[in-house]
Protein backbone atom coordinates (compact mmCIF):
# COMPACT_ATOMS: atom_id res chain seq x y z
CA UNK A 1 0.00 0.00 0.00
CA UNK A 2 1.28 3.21 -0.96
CA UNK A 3 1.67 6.06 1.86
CA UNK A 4 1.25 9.87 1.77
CA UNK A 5 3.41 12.02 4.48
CA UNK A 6 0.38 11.30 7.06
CA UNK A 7 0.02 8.07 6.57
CA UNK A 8 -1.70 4.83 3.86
CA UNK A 9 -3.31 6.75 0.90
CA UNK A 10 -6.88 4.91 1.83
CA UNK A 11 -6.86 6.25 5.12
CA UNK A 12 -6.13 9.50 4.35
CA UNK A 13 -8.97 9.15 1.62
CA UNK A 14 -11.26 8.03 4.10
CA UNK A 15 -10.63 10.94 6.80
CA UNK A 16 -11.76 13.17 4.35
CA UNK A 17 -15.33 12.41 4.46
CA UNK A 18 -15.28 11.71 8.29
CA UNK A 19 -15.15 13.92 11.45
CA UNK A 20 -15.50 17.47 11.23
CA UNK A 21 -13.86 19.07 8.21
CA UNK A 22 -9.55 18.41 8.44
CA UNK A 23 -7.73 17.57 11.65
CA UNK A 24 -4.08 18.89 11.54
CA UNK A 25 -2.77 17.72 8.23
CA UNK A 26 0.06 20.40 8.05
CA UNK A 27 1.50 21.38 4.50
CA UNK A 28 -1.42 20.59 1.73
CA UNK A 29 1.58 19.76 -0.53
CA UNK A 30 2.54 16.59 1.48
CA UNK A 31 -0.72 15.25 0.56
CA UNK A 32 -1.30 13.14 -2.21
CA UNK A 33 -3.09 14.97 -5.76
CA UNK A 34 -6.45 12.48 -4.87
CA UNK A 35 -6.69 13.74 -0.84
CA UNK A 36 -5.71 17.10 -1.55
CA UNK A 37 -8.67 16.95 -3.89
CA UNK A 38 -11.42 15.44 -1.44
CA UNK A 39 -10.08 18.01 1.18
CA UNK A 40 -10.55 20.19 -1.29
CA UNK A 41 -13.99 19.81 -2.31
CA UNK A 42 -14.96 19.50 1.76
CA UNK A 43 -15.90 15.80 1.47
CA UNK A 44 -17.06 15.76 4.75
CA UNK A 45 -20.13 18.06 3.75
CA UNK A 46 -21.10 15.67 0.88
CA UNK A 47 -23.10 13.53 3.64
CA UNK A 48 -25.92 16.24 3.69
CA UNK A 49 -26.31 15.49 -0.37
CA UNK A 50 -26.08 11.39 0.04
CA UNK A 51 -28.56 11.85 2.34
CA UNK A 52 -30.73 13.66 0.47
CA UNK A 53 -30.56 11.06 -2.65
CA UNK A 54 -31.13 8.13 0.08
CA UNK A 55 -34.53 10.16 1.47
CA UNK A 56 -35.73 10.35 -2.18
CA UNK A 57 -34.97 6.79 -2.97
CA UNK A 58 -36.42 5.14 0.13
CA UNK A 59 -39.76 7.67 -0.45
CA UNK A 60 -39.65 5.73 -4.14
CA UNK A 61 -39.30 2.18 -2.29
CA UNK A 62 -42.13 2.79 -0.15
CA UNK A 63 -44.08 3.41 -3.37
CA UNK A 64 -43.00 0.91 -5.16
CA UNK A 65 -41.15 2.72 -7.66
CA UNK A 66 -37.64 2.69 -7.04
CA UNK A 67 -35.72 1.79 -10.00
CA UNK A 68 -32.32 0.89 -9.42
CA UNK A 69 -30.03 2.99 -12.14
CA UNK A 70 -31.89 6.05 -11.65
CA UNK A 71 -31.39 6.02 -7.97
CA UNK A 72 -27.79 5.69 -8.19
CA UNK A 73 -26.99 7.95 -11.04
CA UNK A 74 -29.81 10.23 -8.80
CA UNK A 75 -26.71 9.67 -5.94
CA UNK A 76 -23.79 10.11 -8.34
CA UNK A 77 -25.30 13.32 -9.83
CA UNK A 78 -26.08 14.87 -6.39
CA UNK A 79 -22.78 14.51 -5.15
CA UNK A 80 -21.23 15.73 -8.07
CA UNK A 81 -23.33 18.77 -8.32
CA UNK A 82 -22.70 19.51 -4.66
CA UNK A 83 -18.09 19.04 -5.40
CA UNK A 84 -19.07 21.18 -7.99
CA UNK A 85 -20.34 23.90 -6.04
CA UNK A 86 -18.16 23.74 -3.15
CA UNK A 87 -15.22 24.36 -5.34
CA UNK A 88 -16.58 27.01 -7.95
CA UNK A 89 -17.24 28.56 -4.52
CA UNK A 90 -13.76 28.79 -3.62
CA UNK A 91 -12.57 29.61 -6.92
CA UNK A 92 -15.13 32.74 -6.73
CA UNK A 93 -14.10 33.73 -3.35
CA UNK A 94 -10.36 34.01 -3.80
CA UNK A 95 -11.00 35.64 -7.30
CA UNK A 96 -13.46 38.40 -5.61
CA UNK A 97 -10.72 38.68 -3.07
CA UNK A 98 -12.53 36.78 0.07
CA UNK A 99 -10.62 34.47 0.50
CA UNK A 100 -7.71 35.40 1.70
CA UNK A 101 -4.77 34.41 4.85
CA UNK A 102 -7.22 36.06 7.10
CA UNK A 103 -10.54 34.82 6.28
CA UNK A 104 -12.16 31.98 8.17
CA UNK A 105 -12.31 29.75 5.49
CA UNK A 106 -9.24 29.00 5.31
CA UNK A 107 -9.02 27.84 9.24
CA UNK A 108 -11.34 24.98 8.51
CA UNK A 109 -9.99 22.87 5.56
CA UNK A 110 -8.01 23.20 2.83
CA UNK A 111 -8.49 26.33 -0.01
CA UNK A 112 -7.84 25.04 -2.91
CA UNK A 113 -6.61 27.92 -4.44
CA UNK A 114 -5.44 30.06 -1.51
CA UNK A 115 -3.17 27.16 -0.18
CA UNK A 116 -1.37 26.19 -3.30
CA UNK A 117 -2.93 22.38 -2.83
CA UNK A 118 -4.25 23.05 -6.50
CA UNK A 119 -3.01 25.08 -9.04
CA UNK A 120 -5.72 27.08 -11.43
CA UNK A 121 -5.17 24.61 -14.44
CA UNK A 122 -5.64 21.63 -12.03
CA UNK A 123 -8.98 23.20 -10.26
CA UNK A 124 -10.52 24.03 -13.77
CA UNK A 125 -9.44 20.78 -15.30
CA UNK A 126 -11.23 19.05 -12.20
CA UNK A 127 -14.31 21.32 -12.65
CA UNK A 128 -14.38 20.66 -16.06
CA UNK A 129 -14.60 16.70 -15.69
CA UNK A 130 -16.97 17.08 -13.07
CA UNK A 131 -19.18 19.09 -14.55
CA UNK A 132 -19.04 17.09 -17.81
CA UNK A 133 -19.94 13.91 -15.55
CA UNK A 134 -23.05 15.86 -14.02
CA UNK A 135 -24.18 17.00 -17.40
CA UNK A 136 -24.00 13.37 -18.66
CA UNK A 137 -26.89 12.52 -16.14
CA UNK A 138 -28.51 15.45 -16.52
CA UNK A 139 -29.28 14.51 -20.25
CA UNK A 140 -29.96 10.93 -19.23
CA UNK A 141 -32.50 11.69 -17.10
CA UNK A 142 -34.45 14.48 -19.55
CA UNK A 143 -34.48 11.69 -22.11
CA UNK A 144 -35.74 9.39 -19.54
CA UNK A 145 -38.52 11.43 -17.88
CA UNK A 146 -38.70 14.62 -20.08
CA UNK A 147 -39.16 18.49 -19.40
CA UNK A 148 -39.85 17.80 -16.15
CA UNK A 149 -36.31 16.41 -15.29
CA UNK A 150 -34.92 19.70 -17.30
CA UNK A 151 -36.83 21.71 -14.80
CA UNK A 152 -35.77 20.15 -11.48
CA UNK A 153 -31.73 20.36 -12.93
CA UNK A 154 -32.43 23.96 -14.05
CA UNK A 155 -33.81 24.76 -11.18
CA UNK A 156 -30.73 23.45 -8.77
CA UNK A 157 -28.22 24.48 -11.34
CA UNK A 158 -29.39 28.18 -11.29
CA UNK A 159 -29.68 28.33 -7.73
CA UNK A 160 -26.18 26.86 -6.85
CA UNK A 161 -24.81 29.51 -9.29
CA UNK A 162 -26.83 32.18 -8.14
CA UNK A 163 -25.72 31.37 -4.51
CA UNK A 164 -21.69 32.49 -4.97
CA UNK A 165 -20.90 32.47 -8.70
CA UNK A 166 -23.28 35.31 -9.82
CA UNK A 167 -22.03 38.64 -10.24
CA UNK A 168 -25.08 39.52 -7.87
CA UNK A 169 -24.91 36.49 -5.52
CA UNK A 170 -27.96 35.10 -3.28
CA UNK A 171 -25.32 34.88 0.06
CA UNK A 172 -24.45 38.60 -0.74
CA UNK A 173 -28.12 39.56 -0.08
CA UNK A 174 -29.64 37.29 2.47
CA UNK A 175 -30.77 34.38 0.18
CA UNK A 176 -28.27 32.26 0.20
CA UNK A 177 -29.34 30.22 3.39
CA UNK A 178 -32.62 29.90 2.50
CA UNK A 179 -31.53 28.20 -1.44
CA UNK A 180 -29.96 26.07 0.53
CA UNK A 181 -33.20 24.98 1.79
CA UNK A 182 -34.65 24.86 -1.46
CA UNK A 183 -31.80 22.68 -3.03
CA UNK A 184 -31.06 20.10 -0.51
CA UNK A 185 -35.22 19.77 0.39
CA UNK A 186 -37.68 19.96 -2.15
CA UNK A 187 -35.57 20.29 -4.75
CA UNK A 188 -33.11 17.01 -4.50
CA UNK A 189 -36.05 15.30 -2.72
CA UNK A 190 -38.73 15.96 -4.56
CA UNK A 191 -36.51 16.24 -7.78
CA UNK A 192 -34.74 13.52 -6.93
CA UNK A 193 -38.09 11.48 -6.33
CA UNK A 194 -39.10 12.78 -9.57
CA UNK A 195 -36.01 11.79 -11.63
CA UNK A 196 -35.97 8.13 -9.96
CA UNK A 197 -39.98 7.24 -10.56
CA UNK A 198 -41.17 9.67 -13.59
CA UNK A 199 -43.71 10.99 -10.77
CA UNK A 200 -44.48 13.81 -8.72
CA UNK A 201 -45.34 12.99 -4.99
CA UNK A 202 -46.66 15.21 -2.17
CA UNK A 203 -45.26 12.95 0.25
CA UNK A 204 -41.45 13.13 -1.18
CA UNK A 205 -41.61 17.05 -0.77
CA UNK A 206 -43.25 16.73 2.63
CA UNK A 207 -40.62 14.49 3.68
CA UNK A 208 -38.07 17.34 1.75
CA UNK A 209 -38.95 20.14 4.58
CA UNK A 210 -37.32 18.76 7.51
CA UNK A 211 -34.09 17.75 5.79
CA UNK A 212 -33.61 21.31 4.29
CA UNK A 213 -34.38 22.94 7.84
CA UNK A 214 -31.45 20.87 8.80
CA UNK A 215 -29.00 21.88 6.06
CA UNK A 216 -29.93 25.40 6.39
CA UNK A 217 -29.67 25.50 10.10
CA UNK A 218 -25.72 24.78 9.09
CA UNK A 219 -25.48 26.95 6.52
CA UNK A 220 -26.99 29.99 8.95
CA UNK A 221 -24.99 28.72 12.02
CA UNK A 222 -21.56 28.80 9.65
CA UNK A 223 -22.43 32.59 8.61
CA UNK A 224 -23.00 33.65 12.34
CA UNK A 225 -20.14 32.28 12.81
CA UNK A 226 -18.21 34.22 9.83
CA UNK A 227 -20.31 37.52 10.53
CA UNK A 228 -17.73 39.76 11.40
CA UNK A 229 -15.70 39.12 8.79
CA UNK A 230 -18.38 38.70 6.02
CA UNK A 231 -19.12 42.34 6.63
CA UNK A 232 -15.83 43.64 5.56
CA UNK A 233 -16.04 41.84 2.42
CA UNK A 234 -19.57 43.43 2.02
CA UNK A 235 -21.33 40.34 2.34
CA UNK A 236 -25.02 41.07 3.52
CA UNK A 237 -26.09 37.15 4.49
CA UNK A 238 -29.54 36.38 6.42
CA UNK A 239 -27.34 36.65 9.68
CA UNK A 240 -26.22 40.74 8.74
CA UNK A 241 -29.39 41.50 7.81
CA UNK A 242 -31.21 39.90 10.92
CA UNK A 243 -28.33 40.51 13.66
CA UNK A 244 -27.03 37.67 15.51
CA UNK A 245 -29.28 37.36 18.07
CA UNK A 246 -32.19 36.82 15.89
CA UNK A 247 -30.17 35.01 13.29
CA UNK A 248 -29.69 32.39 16.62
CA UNK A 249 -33.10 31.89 17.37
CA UNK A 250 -33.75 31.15 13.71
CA UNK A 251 -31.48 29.05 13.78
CA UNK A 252 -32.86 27.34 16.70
CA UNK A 253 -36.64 27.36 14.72
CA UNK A 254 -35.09 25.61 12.24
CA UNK A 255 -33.76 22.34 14.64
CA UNK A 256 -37.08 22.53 16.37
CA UNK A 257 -38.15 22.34 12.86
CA UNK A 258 -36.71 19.63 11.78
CA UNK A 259 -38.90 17.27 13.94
CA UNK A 260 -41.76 19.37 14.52
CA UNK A 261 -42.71 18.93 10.66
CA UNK A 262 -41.51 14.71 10.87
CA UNK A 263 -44.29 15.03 13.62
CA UNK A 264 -46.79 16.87 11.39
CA UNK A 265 -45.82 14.34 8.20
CA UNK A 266 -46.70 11.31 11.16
CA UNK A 267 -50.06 12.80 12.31
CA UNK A 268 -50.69 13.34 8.59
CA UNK A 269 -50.24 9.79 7.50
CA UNK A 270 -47.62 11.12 4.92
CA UNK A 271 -45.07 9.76 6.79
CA UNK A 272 -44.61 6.16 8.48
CA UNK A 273 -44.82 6.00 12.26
CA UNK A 274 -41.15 4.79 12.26
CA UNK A 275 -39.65 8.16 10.67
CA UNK A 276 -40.18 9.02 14.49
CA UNK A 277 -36.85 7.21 14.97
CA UNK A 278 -35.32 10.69 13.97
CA UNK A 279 -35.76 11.43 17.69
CA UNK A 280 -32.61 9.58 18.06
CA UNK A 281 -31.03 12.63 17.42
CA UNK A 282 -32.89 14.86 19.83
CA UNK A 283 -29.68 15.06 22.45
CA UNK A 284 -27.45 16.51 19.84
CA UNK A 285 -30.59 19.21 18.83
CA UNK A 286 -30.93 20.08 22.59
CA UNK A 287 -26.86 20.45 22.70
CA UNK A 288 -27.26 22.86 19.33
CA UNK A 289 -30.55 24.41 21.12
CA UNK A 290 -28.44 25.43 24.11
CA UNK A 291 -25.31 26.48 22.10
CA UNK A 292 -27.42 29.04 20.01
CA UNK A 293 -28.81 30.16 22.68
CA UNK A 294 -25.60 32.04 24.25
CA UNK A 295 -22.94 34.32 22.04
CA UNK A 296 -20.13 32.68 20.82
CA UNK A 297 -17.30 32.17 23.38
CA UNK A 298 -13.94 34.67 22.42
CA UNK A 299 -11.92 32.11 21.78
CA UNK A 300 -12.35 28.54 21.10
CA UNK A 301 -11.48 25.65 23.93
CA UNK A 302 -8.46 23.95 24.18
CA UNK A 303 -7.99 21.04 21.29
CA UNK A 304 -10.88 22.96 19.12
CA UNK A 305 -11.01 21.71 15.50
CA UNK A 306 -12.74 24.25 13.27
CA UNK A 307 -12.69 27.56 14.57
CA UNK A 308 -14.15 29.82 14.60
CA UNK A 309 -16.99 27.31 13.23
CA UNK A 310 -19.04 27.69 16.43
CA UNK A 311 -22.50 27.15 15.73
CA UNK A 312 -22.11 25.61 12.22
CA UNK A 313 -20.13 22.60 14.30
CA UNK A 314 -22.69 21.78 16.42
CA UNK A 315 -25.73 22.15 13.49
CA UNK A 316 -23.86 19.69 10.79
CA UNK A 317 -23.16 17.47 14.09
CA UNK A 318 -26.75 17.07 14.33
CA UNK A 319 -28.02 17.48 11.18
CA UNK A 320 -25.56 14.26 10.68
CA UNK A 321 -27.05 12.03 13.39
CA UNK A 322 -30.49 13.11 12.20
CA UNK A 323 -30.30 12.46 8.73
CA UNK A 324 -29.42 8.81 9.16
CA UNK A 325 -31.72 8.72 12.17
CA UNK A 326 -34.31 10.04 9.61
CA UNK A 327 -33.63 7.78 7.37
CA UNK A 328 -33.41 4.69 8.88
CA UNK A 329 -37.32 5.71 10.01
CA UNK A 330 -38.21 5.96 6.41
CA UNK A 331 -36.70 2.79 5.45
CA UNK A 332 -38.74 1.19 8.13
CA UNK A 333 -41.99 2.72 6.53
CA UNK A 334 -40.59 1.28 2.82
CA UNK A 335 -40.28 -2.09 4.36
CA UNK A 336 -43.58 -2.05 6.68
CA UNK A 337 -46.08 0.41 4.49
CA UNK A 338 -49.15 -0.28 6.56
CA UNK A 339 -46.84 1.71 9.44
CA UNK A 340 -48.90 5.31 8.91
CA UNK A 341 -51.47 6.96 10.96
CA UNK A 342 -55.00 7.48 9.35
C-alpha cells in the first residue's frame, strides 16, 4: 500500500469524508493529488447530499417505484453537483478577493486555491470533468422522464450559481441560506423522487422540509459564525441582515423544525410512524438548542477543530445524526407500508 506524508493513501482518503472538516494535516503539498482533492472539495459536507438522494430513494421504495439505475446515477449526480459547487465557490471567493490568509475559510480545511494544494489549471481541469460527468446525467435523465427532469436540474443548477458564482450572488443579499433549503429539500427530494420514478409525490416534498431545515440551520450557524468578517467583504447574508441574536433563534426554529414537521408528516399519515426514529437525534438538537442560545465564546477551547466554526459545528453534528436517524425511520416505513397513521 502506498503512503502519503500522514500516513496509507486509503486512510487518508477516508478521513476526508469523516469527522469534522480536516484535523491537523500540516502542508497541503505533502498530501497526495487524490486527498488534496477530497479536502478540497470539503468531502465531509457531501453527507448532507447522500442523504438527500437516500430520502428520495427510500420515499420511491415505499411506493413501489424505485428503480435501481436512476437512484444511483440520482446519488452520483447529487454529489457531483454539490463538489461542484463547493469548489466554484472557492474559486469565486479568492477571485473576488474573500478568500484570503485572514478569512475563516481557510481555518477549517483546505483552499484550494489560496493554499497552493491546486493550481488554477488543475482546479478548472477538475471542474471541467466534473461538470461534464453531471451533465452526462442530466441529459440521461431528460431523455428518460422529459421536461420535467430539465426543470428540477435547471432549477438546482441556477440556484447553486446564483448562490456564490453570480455577479449579484444570493449569500451577498440574504438568500443564500434559505436556497440552501430549497436545493437540498424539495428540490433534491422531490426532484430527486421525480427523476428516480417519472412521478411527482406530495409525500417526497413533505418528507423534503425537515431535511432542508437541517442543512440550512448549518449553513446559517456557519455565517453567524463568519459575521464579522463577512461584513468587511460586504457580504449582507440572512445573519447581517437579521443581527445575531435573531439570526440564533432562527437558527434554533429551524432544529425545532426539523422534527416538529416529521411530527406533522406522522399525524398526517404522509409519513410512516417509524420516521419518528429521527428522535434519536434529539440530544445533539438540545446540545445545538443550548449552544445558540448564548454568544459565541472569544476564543475557542483547548484542542478545538474548526474555529471559529461555532455554531455551524454543532448544526452539521446534528443534522448528521439526524439524517441517518431520519432515514433509517423511512426505510422502516418502505419495508412495513401499513406503518402510517389514518
Amino acid at each position: 500500500m502506498q503512503r502519503s506524508a500522514t500516513g496509507p493513501r486509503y486512510r487518508t482518503w477516508a478521513r476526508a469524508f469523516v469527522g469534522f472538516y480536516r484535523p491537523a494535516l500540516g502542508d497541503p503539498s505533502a498530501l497526495d493529488p487524490v486527498a488534496r482533492f477530497l479536502y478540497a472539495a470539503r468531502s465531509v459536507i457531501l453527507v448532507i447530499s447522500v442523504q438527500a438522494a437516500a430520502i428520495a430513494g427510500i420515499m420511491a421504495a415505499t411506493d413501489r417505484r424505485l428503480e435501481v439505475l436512476p437512484f444511483l446515477l440520482v446519488l452520483l449526480g447529487f454529489v457531483l453537483l454539490h463538489s461542484i459547487s463547493n469548489l466554484s465557490n472557492d474559486l469565486f471567493g479568492y477571485r473576488r478577493g474573500h478568500d484570503t490568509p485572514g478569512s475563516p475559510r481557510l481555518n477549517y480545511t483546505i483552499h484550494p486555491l489560496a493554499t497552493g494544494a491546486l493550481t488554477p489549471r488543475a482546479l478548472g481541469t477538475g471542474l471541467a470533468v466534473l461538470a461534464a460527468a453531471a451533465t452526462a446525467i442530466g441529459i440521461y435523465f431528460v431523455v428518460l422522464r422529459g421536461w420535467g427532469a430539465l426543470a428540477f436540474a435547471l432549477a438546482g443548477a441556477a440556484l447553486l450559481y446564483l448562490y456564490d458564482a453570480a455577479p449579484i450572488t444570493l449569500k451577498a443579499i440574504g438568500l443564500g441560506e434559505v436556497a440552501s433549503f430549497a436545493v437540498w429539500g424539495p428540490i433534491m427530494v422531490g426532484g430527486g423522487y421525480y427523476a428516480i420514478t417519472g412521478h411527482i409525490s406530495g409525500a417526497a416534498f413533505l418528507a423534503s422540509v425537515p431535511y432542508g431545515f437541517g442543512v440550512m440551520s448549518i449553513l446559517t450557524g456557519k455565517h453567524i459564525d463568519q459575521a464579522a468578517f463577512d461584513r468587511t467583504k460586504g457580504q449582507r447574508t440572512l445573519p447581517i441582515v437579521l443581527g445575531e441574536e435573531r439570526a440564533r433563534r432562527l437558527t434554533q426554529g429551524l432544529v425545532v423544525g426539523m422534527y416538529g414537521t416529521v411530527a406533522v408528516g406522522v399525524g398526517l399519515g404522509w409519513l410512516p410512524v417509524t420516521a419518528l426514529v429521527a428522535g434519536v437525534a434529539l440530544p445533539r438538537a438540545l446540545a445545538a438548542l443550548r449552544t445558540l442560545g448564548h454568544p459565541r465564546p472569544d476564543a475557542p477551547p483547548a484542542g478545538y477543530v474548526g474555529w471559529p466554526l461555532w455554531y455551524h459545528r454543532v448544526c452539521l453534528v446534528h443534522n448528521r445524526l439526524f439524517g441517518w436517524a431520519y432515514i433509517a425511520g423511512l426505510l422502516g416505513g418502505a419495508l412495513w407500508p401499513a406503518l402510517r397513521l389514518g
